[in-house]
PDB file of N, CA and C in Angstrom:
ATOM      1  N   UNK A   1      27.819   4.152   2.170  1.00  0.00           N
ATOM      2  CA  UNK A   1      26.476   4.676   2.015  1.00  0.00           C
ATOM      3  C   UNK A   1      26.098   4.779   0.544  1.00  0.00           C
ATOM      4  N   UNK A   2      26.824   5.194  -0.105  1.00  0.00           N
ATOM      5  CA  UNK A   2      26.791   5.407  -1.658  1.00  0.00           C
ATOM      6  C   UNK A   2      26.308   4.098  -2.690  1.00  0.00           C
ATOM      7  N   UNK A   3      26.964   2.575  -1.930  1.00  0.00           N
ATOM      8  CA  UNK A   3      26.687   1.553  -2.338  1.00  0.00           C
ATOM      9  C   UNK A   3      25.278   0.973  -1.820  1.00  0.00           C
ATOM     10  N   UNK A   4      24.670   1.351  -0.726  1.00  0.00           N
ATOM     11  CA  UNK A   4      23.714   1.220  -0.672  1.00  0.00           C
ATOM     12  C   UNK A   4      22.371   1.870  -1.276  1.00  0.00           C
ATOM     13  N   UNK A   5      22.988   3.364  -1.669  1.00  0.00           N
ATOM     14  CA  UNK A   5      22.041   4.344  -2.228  1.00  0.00           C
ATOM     15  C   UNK A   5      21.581   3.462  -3.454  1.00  0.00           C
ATOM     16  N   UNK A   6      22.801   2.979  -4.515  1.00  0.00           N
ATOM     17  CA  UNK A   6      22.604   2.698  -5.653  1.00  0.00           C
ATOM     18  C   UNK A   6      21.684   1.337  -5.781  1.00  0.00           C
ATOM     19  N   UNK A   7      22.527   0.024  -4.825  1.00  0.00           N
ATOM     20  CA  UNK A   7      21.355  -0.834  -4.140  1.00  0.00           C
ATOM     21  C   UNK A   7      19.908  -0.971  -4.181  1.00  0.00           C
ATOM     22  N   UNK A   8      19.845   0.438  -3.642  1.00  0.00           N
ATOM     23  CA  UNK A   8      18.232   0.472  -3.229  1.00  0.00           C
ATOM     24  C   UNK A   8      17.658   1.504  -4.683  1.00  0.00           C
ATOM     25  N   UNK A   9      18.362   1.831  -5.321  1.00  0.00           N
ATOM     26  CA  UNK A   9      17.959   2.611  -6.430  1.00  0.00           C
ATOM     27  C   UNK A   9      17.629   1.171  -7.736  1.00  0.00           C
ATOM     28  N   UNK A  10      18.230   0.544  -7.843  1.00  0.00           N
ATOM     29  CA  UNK A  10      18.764  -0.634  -8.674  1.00  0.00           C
ATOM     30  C   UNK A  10      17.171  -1.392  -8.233  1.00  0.00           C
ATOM     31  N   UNK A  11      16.676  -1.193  -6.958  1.00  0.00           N
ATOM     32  CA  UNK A  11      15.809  -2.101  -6.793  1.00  0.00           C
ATOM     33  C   UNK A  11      14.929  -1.964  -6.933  1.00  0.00           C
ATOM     34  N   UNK A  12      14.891  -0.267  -6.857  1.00  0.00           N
ATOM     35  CA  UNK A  12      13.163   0.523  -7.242  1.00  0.00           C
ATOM     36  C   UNK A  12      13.306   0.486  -8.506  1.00  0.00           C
ATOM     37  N   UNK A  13      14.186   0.258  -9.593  1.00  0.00           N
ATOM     38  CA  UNK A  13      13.911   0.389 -10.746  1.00  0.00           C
ATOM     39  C   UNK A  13      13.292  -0.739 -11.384  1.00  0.00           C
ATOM     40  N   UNK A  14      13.226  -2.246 -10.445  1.00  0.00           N
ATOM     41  CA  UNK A  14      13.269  -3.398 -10.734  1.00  0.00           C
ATOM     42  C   UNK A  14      11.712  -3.906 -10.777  1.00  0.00           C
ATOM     43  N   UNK A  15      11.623  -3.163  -9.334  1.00  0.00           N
ATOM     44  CA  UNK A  15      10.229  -3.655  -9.054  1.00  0.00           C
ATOM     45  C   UNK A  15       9.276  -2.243  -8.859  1.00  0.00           C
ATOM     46  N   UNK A  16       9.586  -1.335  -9.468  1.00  0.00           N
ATOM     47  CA  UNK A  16       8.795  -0.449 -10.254  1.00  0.00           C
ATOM     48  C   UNK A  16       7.659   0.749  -9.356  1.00  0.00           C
ATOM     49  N   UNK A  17       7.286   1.204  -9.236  1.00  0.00           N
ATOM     50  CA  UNK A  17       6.128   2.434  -8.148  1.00  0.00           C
ATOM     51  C   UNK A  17       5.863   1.199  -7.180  1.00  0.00           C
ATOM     52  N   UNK A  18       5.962   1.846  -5.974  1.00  0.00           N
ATOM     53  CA  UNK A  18       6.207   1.555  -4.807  1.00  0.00           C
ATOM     54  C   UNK A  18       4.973   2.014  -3.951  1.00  0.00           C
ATOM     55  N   UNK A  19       3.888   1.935  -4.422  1.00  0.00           N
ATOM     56  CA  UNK A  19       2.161   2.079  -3.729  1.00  0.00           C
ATOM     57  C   UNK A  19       1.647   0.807  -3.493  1.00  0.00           C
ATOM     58  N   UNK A  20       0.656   1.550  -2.248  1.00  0.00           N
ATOM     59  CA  UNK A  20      -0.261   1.229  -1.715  1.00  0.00           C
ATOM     60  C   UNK A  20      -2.018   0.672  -2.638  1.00  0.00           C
ATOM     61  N   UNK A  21      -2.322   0.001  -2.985  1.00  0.00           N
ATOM     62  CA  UNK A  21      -3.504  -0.200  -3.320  1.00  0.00           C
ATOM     63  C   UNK A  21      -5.233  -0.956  -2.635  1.00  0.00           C
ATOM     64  N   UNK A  22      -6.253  -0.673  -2.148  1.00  0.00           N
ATOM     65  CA  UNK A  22      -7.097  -1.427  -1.866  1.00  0.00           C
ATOM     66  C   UNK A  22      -8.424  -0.938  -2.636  1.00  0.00           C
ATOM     67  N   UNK A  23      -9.277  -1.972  -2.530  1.00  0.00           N
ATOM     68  CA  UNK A  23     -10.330  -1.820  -2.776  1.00  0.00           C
ATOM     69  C   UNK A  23     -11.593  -2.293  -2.436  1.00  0.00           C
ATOM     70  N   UNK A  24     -12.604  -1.957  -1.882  1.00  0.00           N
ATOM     71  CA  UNK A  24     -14.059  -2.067  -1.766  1.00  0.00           C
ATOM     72  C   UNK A  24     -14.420  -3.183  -2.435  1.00  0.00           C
ATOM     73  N   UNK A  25     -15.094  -4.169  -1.616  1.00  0.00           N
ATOM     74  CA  UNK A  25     -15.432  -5.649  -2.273  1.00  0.00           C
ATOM     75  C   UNK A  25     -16.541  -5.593  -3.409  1.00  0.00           C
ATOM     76  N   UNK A  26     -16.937  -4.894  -3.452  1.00  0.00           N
ATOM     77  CA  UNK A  26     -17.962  -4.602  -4.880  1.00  0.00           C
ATOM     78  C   UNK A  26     -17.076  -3.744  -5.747  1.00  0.00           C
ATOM     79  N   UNK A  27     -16.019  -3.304  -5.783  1.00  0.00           N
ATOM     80  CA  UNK A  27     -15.195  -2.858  -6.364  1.00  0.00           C
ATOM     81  C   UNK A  27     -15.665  -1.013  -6.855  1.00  0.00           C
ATOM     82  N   UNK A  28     -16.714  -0.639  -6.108  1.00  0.00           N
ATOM     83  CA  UNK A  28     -17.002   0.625  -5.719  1.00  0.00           C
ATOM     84  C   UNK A  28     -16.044   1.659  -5.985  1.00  0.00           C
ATOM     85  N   UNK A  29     -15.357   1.767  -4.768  1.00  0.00           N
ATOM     86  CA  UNK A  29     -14.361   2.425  -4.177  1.00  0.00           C
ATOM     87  C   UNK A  29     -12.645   2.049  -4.267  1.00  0.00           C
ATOM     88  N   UNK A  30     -12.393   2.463  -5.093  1.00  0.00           N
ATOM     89  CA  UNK A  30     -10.729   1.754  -5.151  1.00  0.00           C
ATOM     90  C   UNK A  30      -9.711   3.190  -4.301  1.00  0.00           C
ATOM     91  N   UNK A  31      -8.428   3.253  -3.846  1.00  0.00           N
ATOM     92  CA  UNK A  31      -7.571   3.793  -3.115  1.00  0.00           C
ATOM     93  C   UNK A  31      -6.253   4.140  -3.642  1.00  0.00           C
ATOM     94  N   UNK A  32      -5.360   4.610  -3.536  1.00  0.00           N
ATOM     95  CA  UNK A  32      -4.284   4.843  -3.873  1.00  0.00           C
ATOM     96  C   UNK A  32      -3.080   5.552  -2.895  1.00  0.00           C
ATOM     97  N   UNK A  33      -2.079   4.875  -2.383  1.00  0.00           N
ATOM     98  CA  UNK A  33      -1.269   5.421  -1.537  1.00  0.00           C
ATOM     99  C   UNK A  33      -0.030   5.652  -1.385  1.00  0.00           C
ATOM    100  N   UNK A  34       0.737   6.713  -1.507  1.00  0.00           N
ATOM    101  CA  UNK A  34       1.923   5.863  -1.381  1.00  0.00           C
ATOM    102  C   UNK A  34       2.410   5.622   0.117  1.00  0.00           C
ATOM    103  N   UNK A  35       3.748   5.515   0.015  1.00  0.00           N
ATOM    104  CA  UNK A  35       4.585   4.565   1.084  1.00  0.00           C
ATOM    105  C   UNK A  35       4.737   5.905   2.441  1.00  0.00           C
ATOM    106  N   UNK A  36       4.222   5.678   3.531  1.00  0.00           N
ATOM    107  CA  UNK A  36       3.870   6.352   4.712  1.00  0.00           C
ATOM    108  C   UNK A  36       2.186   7.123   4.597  1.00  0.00           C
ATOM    109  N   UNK A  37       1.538   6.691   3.179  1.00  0.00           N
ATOM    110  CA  UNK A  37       0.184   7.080   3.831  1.00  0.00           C
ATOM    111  C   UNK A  37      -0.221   8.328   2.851  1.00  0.00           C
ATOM    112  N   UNK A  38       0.343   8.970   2.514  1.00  0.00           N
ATOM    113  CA  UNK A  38      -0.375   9.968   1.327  1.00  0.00           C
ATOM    114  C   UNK A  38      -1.154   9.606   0.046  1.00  0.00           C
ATOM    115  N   UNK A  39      -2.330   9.787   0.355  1.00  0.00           N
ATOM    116  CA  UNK A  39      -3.639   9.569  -0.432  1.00  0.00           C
ATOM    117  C   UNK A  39      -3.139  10.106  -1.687  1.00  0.00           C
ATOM    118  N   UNK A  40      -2.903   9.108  -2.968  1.00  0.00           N
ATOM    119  CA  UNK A  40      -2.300   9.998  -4.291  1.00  0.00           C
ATOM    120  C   UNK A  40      -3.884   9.514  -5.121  1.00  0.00           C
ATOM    121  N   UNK A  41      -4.872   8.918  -4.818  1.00  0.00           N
ATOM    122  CA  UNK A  41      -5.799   8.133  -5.940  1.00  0.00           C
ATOM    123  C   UNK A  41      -6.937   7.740  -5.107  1.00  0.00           C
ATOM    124  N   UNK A  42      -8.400   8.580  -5.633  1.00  0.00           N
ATOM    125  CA  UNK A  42      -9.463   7.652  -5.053  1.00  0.00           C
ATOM    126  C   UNK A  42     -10.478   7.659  -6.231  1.00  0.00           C
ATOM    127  N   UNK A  43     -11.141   6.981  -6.533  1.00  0.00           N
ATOM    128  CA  UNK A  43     -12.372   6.392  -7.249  1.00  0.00           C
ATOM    129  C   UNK A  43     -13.604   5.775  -7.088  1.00  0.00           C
ATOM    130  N   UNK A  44     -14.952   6.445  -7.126  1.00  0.00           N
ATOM    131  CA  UNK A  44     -15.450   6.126  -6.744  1.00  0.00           C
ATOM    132  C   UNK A  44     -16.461   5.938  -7.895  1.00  0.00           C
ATOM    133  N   UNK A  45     -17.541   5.345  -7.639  1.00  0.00           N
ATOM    134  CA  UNK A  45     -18.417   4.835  -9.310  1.00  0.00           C
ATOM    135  C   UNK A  45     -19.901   5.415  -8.691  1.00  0.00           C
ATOM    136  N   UNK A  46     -20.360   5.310  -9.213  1.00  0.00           N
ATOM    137  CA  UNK A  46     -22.136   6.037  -9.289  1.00  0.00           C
ATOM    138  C   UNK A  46     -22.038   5.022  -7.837  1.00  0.00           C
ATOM    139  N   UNK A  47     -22.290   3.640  -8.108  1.00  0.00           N
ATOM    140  CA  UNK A  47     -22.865   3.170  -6.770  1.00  0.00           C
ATOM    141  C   UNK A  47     -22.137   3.484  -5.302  1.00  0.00           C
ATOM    142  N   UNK A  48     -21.192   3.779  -5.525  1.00  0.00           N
ATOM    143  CA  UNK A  48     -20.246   4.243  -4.367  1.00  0.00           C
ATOM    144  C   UNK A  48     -20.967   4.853  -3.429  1.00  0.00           C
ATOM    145  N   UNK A  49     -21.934   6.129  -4.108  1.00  0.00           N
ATOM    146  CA  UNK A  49     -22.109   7.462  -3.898  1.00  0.00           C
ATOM    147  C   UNK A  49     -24.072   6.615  -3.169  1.00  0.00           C
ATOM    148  N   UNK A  50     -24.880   5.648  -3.484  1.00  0.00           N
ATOM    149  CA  UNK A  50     -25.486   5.533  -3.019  1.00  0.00           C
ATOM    150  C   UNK A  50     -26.197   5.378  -1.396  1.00  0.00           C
ATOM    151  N   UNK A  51     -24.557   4.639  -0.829  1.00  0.00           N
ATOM    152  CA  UNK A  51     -24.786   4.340   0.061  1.00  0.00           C
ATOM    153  C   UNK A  51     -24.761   5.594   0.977  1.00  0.00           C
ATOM    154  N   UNK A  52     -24.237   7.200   0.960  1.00  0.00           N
ATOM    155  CA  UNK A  52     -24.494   7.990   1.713  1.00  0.00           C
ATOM    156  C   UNK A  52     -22.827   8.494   1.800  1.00  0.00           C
ATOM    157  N   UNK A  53     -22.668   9.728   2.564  1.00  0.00           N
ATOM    158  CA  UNK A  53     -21.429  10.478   2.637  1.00  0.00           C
ATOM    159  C   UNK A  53     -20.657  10.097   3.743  1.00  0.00           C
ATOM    160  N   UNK A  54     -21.473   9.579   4.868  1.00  0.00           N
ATOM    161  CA  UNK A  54     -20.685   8.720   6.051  1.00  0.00           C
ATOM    162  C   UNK A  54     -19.800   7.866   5.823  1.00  0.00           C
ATOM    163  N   UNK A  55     -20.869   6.420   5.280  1.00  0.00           N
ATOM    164  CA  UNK A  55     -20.488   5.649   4.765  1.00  0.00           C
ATOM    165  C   UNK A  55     -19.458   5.561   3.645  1.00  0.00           C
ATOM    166  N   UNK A  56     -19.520   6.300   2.895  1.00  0.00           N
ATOM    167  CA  UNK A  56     -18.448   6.615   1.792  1.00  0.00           C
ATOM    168  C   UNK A  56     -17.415   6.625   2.507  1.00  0.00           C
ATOM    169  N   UNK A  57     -17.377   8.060   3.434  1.00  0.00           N
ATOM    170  CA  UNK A  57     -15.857   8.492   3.923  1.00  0.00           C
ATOM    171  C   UNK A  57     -15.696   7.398   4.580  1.00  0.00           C
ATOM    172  N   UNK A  58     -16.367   6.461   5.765  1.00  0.00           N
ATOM    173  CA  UNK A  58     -15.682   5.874   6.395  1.00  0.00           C
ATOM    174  C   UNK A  58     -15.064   4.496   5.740  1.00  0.00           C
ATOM    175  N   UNK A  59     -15.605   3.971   4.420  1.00  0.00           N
ATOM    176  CA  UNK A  59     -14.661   3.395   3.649  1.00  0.00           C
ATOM    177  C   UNK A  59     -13.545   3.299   3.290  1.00  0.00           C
ATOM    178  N   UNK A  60     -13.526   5.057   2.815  1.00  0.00           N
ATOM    179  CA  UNK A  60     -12.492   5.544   2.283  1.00  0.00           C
ATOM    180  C   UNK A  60     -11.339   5.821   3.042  1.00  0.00           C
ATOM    181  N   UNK A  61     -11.127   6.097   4.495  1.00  0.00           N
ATOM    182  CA  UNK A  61     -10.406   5.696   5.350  1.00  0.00           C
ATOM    183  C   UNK A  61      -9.894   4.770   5.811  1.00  0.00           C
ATOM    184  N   UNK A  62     -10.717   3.787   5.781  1.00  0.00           N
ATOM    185  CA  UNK A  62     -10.529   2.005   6.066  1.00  0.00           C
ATOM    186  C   UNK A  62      -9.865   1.441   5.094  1.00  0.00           C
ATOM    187  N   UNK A  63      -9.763   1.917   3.292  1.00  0.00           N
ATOM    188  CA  UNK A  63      -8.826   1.512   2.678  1.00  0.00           C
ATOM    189  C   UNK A  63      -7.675   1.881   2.249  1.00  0.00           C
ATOM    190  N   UNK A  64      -7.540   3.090   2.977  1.00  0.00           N
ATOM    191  CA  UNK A  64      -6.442   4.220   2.459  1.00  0.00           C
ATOM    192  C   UNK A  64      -5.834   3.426   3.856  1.00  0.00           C
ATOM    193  N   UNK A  65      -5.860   3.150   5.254  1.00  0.00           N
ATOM    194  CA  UNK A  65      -5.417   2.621   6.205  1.00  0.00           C
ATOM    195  C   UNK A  65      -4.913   1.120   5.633  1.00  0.00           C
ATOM    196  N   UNK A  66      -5.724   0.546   5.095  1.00  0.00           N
ATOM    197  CA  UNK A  66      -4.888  -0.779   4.555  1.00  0.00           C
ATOM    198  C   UNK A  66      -3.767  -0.949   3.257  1.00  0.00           C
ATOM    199  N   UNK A  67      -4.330  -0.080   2.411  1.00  0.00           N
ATOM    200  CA  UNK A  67      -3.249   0.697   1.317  1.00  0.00           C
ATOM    201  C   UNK A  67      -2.348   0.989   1.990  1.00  0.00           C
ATOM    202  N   UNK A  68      -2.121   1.673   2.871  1.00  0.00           N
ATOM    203  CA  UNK A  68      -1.336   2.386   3.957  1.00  0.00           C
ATOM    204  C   UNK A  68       0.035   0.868   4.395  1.00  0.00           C
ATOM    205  N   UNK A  69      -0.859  -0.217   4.756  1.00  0.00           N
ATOM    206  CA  UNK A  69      -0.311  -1.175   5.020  1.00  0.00           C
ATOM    207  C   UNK A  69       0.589  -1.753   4.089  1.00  0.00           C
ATOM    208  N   UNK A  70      -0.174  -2.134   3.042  1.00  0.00           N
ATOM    209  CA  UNK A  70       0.264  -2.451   1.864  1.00  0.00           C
ATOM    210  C   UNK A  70       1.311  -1.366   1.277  1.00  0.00           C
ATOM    211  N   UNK A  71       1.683  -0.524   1.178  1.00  0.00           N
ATOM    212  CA  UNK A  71       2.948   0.349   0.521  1.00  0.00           C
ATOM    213  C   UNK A  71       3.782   0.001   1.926  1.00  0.00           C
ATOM    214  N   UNK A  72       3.622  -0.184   2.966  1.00  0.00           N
ATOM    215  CA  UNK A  72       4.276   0.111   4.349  1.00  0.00           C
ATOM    216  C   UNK A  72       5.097  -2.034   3.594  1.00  0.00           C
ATOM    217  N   UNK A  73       4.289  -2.499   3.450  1.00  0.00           N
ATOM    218  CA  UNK A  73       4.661  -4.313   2.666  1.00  0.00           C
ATOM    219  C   UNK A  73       6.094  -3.784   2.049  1.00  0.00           C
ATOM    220  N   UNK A  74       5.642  -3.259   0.873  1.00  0.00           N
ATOM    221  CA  UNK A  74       6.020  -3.328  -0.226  1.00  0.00           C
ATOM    222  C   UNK A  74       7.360  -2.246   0.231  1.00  0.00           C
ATOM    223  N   UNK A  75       7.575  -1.180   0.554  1.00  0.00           N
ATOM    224  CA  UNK A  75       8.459  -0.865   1.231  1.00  0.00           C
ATOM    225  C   UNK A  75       9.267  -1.445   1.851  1.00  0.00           C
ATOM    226  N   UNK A  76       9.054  -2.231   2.619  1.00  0.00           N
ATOM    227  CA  UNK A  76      10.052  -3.204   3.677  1.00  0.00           C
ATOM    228  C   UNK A  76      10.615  -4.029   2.477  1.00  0.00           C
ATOM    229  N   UNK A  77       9.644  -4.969   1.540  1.00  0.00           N
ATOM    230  CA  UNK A  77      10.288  -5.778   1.048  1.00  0.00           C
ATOM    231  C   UNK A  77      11.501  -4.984  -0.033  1.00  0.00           C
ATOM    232  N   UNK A  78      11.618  -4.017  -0.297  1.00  0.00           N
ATOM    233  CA  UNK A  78      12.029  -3.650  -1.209  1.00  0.00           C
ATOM    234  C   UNK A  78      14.022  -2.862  -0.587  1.00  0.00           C
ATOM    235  N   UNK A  79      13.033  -2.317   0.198  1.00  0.00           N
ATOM    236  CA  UNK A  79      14.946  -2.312   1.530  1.00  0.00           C
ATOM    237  C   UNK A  79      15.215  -3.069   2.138  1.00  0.00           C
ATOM    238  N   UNK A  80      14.680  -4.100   2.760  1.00  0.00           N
ATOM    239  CA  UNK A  80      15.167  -5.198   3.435  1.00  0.00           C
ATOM    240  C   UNK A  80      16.566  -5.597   3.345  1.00  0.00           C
ATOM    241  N   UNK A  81      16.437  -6.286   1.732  1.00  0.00           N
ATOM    242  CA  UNK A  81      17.556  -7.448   1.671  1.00  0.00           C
ATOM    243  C   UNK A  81      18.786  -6.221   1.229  1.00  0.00           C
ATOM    244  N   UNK A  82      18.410  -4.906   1.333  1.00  0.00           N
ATOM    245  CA  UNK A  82      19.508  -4.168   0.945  1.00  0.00           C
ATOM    246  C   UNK A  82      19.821  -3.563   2.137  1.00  0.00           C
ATOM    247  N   UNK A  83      19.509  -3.289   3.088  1.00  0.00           N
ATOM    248  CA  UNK A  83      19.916  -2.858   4.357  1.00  0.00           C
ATOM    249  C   UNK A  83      20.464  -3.548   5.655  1.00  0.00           C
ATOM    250  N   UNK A  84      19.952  -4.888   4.940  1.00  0.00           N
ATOM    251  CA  UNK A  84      20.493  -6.324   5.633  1.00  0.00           C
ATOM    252  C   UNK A  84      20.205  -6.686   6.928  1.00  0.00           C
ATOM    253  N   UNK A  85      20.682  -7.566   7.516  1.00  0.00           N
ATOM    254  CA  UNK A  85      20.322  -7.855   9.146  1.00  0.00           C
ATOM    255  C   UNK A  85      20.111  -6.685  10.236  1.00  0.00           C
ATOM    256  N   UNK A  86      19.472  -6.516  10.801  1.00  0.00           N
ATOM    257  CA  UNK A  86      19.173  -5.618  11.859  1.00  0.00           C
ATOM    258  C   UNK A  86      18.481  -4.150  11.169  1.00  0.00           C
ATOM    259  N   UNK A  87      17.921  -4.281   9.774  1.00  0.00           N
ATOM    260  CA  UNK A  87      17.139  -3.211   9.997  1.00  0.00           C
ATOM    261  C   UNK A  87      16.034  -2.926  10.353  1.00  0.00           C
ATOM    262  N   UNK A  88      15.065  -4.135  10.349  1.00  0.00           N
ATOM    263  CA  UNK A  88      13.788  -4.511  10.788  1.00  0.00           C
ATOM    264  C   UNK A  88      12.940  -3.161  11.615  1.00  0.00           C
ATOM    265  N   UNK A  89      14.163  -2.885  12.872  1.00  0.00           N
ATOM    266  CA  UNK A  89      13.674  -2.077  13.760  1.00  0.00           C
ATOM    267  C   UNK A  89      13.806  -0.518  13.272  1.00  0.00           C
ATOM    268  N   UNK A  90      14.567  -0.106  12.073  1.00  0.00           N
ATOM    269  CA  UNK A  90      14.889   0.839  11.718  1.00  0.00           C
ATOM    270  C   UNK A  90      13.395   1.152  10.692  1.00  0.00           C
ATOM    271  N   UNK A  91      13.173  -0.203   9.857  1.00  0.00           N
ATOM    272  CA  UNK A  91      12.494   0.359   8.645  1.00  0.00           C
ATOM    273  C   UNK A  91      10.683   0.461   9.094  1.00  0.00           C
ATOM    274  N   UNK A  92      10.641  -0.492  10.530  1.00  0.00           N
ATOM    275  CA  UNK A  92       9.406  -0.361  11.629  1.00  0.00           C
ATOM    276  C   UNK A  92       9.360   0.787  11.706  1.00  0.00           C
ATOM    277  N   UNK A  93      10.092   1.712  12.208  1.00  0.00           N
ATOM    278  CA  UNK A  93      10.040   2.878  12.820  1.00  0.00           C
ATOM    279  C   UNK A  93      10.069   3.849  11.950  1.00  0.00           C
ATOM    280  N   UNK A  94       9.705   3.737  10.276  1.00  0.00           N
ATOM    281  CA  UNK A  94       9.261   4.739   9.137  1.00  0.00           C
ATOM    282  C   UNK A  94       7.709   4.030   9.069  1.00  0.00           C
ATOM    283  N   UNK A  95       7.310   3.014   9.479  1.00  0.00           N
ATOM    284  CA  UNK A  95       6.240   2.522   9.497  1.00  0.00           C
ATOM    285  C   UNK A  95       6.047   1.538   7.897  1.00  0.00           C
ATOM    286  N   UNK A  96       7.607   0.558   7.279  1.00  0.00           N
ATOM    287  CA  UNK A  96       7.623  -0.127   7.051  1.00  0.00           C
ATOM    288  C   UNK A  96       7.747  -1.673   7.368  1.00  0.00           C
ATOM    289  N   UNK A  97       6.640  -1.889   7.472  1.00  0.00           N
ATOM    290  CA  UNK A  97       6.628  -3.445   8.097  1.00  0.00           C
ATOM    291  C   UNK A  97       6.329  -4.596   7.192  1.00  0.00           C
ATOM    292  N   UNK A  98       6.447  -5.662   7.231  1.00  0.00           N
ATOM    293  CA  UNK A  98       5.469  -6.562   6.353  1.00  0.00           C
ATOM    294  C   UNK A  98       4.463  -7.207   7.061  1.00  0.00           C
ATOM    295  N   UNK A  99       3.982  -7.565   5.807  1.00  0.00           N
ATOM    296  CA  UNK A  99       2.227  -7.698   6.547  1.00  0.00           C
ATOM    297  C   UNK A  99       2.012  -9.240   6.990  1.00  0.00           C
ATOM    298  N   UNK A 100       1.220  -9.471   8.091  1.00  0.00           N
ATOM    299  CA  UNK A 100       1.088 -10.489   8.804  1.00  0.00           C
ATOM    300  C   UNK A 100       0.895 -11.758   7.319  1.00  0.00           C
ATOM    301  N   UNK A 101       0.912 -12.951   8.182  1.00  0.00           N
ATOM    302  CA  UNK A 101       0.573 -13.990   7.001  1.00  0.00           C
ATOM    303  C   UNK A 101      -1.477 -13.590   6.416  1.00  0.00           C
ATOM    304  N   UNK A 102      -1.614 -13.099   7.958  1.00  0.00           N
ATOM    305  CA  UNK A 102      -3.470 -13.101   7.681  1.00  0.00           C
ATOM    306  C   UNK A 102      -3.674 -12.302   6.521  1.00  0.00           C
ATOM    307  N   UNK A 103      -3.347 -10.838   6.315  1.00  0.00           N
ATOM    308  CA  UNK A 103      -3.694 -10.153   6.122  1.00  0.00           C
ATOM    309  C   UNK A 103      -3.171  -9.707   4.129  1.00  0.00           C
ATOM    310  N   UNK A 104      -3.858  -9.741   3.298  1.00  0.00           N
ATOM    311  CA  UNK A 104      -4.260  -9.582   2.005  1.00  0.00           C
ATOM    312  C   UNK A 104      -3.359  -9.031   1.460  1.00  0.00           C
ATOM    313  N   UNK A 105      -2.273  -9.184   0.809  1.00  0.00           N
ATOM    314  CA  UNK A 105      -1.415  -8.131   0.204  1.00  0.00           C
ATOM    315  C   UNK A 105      -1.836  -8.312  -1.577  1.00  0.00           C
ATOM    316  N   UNK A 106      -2.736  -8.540  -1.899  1.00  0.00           N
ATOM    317  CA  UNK A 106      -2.702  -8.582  -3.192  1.00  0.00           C
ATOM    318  C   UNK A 106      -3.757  -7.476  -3.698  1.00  0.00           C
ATOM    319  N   UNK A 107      -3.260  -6.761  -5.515  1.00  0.00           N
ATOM    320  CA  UNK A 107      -3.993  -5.291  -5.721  1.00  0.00           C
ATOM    321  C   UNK A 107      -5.294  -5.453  -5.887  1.00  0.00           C
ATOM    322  N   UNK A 108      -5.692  -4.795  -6.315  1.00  0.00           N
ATOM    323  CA  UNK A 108      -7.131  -4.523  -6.363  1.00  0.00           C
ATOM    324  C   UNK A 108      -7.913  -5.824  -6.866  1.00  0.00           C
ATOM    325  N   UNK A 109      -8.732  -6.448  -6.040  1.00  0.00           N
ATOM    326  CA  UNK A 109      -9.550  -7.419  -6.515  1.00  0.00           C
ATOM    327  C   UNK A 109     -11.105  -6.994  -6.532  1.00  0.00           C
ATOM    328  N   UNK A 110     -11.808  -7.092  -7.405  1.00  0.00           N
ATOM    329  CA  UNK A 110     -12.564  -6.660  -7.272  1.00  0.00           C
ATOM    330  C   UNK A 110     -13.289  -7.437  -7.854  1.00  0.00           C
ATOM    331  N   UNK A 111     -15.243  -7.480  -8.071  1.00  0.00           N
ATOM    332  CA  UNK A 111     -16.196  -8.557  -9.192  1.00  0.00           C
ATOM    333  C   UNK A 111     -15.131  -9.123 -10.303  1.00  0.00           C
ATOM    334  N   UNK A 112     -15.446 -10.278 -10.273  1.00  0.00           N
ATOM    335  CA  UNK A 112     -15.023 -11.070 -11.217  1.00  0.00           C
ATOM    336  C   UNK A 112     -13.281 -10.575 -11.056  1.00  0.00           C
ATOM    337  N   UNK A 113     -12.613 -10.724 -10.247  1.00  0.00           N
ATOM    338  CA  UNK A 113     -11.087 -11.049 -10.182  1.00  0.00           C
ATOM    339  C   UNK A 113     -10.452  -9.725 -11.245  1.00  0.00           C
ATOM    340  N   UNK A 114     -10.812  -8.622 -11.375  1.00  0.00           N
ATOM    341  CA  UNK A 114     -10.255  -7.455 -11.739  1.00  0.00           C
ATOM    342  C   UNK A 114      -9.140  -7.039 -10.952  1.00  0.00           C
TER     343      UNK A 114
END
């Protein structure tokens, strides 16, 4: 167990904070999450705030849910190759998965490729 602790320590040091990021296609609203879903970062800009308080929140849920995804990515990839064959179902069941081929794993893109 000890060799794996260090393993997986060796690896977070490698590939560095281990969050969740999305953002709002006008680049509005950006997110911040870490790994199982705790909202650590939200931002919102003057125009954010135009479209109304509904609308806001229900953004802001919709990207904290895909952030959500994305740390849940980045998690898996990061214990995977250290926990080795058959953890798949173990690191599923913290709600680390990796993300389909469809689905966007890259940070914040926003106007003009920010």
């Amino acid at each position: 167990m000890n060799r794996t602790a260090a393993q997986a320590q060796d690896r977070f040091a490698r590939i560095g904070s281990v969050a969740g990021k999305a953002e709002s296609g006008d680049g509005s609203i950006r997110v911040e999450v870490a790994p199982g879903g705790l909202l650590t970062d939200v931002t919102l800009t003057h125009a954010a705030l135009r479209s109304g308080t509904d609308a806001v929140a229900r953004q802001i849920v919709e990207l904290a849910n895909k952030a959500t995804r994305r740390a849940g990515d980045r998690m898996y990839r990061a214990l995977s190759p250290v926990l080795g064959p058959g953890s798949d179902q173990q690191l599923a069941s913290l709600g680390y998965e990796p993300l389909p081929d469809d689905e966007d794993d890259a940070p914040y893109v926003g106007p003009g490729g920010r």
